[in-house]
N, C-alpha and C. Protein backbone atom coordinates (compact mmCIF):
# COMPACT_ATOMS: atom_id res chain seq x y z
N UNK A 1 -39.19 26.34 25.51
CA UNK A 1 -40.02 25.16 25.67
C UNK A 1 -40.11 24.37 24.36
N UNK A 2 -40.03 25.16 23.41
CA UNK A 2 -40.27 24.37 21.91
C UNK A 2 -39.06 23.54 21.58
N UNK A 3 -38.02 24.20 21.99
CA UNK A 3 -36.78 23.35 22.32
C UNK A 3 -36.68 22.05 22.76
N UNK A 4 -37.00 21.95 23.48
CA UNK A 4 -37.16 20.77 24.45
C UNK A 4 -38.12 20.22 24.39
N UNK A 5 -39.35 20.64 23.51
CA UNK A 5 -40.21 19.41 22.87
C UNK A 5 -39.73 18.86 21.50
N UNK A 6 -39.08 19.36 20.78
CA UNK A 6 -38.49 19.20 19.37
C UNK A 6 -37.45 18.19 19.66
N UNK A 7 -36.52 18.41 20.79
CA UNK A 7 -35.45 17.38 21.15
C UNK A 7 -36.22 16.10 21.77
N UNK A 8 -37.16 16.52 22.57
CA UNK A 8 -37.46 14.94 23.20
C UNK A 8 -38.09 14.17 22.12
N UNK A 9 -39.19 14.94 20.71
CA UNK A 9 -39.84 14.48 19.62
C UNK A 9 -38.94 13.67 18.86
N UNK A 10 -37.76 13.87 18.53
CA UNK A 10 -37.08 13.55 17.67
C UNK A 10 -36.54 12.21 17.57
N UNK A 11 -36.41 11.69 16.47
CA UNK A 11 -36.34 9.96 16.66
C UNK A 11 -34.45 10.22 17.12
N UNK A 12 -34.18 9.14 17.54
CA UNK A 12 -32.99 8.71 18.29
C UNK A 12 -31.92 8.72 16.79
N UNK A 13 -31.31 10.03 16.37
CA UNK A 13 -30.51 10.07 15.48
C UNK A 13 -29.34 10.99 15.89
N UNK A 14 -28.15 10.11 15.13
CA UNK A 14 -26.70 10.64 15.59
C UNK A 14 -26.06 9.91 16.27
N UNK A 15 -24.97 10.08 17.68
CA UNK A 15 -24.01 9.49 17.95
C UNK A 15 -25.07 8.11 18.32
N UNK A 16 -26.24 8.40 19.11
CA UNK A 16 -27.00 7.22 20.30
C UNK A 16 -26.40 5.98 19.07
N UNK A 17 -27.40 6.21 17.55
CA UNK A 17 -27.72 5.69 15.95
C UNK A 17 -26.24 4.85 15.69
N UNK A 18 -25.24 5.98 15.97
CA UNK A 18 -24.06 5.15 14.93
C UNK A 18 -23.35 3.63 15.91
N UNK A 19 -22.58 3.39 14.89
CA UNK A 19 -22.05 1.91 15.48
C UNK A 19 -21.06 2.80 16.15
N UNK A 20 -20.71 1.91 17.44
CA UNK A 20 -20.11 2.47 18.49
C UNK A 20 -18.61 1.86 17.80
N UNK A 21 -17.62 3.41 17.98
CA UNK A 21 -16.20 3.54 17.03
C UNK A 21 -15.44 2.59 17.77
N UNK A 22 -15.66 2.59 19.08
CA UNK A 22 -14.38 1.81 20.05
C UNK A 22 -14.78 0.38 20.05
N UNK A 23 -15.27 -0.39 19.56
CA UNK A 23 -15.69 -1.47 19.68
C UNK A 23 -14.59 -2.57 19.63
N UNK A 24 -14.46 -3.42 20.85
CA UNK A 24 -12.87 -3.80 20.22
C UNK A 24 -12.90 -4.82 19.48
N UNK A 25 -11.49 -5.30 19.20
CA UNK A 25 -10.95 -5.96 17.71
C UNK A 25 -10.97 -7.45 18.63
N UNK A 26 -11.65 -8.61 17.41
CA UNK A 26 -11.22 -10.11 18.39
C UNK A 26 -9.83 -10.15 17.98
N UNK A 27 -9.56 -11.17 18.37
CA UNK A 27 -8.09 -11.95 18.68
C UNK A 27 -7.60 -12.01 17.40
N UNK A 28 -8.75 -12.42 16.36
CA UNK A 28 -7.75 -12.42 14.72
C UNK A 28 -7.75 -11.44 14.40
N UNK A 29 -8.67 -10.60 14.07
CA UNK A 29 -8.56 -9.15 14.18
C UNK A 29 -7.37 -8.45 14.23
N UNK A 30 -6.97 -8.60 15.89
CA UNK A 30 -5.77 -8.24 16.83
C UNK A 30 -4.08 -8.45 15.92
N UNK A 31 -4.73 -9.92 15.63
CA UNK A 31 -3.46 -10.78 15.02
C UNK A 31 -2.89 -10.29 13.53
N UNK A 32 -4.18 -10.00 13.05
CA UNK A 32 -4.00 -9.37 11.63
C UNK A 32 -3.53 -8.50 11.57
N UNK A 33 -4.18 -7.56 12.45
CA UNK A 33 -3.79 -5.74 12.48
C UNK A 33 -2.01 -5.58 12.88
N UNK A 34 -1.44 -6.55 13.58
CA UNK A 34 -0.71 -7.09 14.17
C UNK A 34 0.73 -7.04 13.11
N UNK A 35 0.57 -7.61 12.23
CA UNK A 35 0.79 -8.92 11.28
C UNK A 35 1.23 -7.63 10.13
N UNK A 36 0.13 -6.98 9.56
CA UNK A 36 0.27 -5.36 8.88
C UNK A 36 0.97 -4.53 9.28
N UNK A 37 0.98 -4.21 10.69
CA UNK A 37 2.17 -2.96 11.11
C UNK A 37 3.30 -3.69 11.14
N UNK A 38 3.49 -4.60 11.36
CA UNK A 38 5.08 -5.06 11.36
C UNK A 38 5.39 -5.40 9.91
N UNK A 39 4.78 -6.01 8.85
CA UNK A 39 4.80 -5.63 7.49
C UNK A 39 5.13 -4.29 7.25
N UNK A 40 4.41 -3.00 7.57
CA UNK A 40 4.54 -1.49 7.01
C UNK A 40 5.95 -1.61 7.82
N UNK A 41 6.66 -2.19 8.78
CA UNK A 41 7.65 -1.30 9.73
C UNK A 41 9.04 -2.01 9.25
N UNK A 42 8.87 -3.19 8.67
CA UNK A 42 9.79 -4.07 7.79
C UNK A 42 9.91 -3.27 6.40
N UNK A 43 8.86 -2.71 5.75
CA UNK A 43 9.22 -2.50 4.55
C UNK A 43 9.42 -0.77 4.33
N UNK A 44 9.22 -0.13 5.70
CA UNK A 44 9.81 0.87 5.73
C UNK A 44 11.44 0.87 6.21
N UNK A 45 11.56 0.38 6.93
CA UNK A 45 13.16 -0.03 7.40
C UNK A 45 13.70 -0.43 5.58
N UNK A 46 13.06 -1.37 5.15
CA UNK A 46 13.91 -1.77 4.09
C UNK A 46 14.26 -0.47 2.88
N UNK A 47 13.12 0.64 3.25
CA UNK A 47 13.16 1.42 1.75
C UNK A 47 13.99 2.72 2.38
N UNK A 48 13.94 2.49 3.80
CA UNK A 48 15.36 3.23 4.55
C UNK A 48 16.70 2.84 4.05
N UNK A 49 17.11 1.80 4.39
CA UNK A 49 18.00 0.91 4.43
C UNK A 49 18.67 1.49 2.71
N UNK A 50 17.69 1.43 1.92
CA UNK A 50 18.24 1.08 0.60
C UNK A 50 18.08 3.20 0.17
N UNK A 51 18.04 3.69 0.73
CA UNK A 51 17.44 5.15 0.63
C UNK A 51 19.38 5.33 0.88
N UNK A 52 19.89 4.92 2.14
CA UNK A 52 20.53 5.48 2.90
C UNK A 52 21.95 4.68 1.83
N UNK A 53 22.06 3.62 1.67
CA UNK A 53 23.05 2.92 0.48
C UNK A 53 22.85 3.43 -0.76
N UNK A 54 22.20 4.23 -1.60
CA UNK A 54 22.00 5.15 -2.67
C UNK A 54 22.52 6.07 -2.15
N UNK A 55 22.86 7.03 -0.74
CA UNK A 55 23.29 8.29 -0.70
C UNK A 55 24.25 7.95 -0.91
N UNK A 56 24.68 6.99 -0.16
CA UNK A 56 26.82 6.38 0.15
C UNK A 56 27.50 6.24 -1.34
N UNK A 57 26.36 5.02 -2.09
CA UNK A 57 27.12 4.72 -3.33
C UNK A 57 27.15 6.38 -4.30
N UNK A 58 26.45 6.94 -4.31
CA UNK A 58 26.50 8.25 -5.59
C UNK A 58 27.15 9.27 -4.77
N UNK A 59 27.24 9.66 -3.62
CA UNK A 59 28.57 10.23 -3.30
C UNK A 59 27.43 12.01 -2.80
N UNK A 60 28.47 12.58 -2.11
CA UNK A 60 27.08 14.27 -1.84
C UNK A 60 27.20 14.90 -3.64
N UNK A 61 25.73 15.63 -3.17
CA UNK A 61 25.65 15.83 -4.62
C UNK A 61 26.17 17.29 -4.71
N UNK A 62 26.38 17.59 -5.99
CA UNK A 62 26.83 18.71 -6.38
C UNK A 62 25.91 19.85 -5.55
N UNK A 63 27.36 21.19 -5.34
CA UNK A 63 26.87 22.16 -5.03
C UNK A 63 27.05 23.23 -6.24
N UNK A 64 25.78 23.69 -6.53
CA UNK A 64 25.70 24.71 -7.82
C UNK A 64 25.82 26.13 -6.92
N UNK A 65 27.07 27.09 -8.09
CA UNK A 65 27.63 28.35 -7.21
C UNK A 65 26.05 29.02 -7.17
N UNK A 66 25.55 29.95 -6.34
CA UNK A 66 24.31 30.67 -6.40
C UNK A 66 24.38 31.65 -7.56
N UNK A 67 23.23 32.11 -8.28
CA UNK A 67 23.22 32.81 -9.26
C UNK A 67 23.04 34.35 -8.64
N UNK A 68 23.91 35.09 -9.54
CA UNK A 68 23.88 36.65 -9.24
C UNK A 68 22.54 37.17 -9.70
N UNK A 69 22.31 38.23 -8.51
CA UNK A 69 20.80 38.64 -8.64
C UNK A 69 20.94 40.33 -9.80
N UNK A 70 20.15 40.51 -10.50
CA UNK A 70 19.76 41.48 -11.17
C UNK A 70 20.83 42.61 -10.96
N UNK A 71 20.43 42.83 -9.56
CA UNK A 71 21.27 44.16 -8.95
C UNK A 71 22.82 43.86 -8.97
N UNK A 72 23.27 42.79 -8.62
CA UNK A 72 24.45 42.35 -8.90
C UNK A 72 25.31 42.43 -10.25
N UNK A 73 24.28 42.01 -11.00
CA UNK A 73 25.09 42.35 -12.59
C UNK A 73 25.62 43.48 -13.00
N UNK A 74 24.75 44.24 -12.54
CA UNK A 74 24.73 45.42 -13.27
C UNK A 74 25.83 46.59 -12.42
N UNK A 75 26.41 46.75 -12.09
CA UNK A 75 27.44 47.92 -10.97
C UNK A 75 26.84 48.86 -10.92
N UNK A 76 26.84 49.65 -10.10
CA UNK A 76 26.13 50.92 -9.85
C UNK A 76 26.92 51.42 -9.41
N UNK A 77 26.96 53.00 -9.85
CA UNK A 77 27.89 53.40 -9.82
C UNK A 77 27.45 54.96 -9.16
């Protein structure tokens, strides 16, 4: 019972309180948000683009032989 007087007592705090998350975006808003992802998706393509012409021009990179482990050095005999 104390439960349920403590909850009904209690001032209106938490989700009722916060600004509601889904609230939608106006039209400029829309346009802006818009406007930014195709900015981020242009200038990721471009740092692709130039990622992928750095592999071509410098060529595959060296393969280093693997190093012999401890046990290897040494022969056992």
């Amino acid at each position: 019972m104390s439960f349920l007087r403590r909850r009904v007592d209690a001032p209106a705090a938490g989700p009722a309180a916060a600004p509601d998350p889904a609230r939608r975006l106006s039209r400029s808003e829309r346009k802006a948000q818009k406007s930014e992802q195709a900015a981020a998706a242009e200038l990721a393509a471009r740092i692709s683009r130039a990622q992928r012409r750095l592999a071509q021009a410098t060529g595959p990179l060296p393969v280093a032989a693997p190093r012999r482990s401890s046990e290897d050095a040494v022969p056992s005999e």
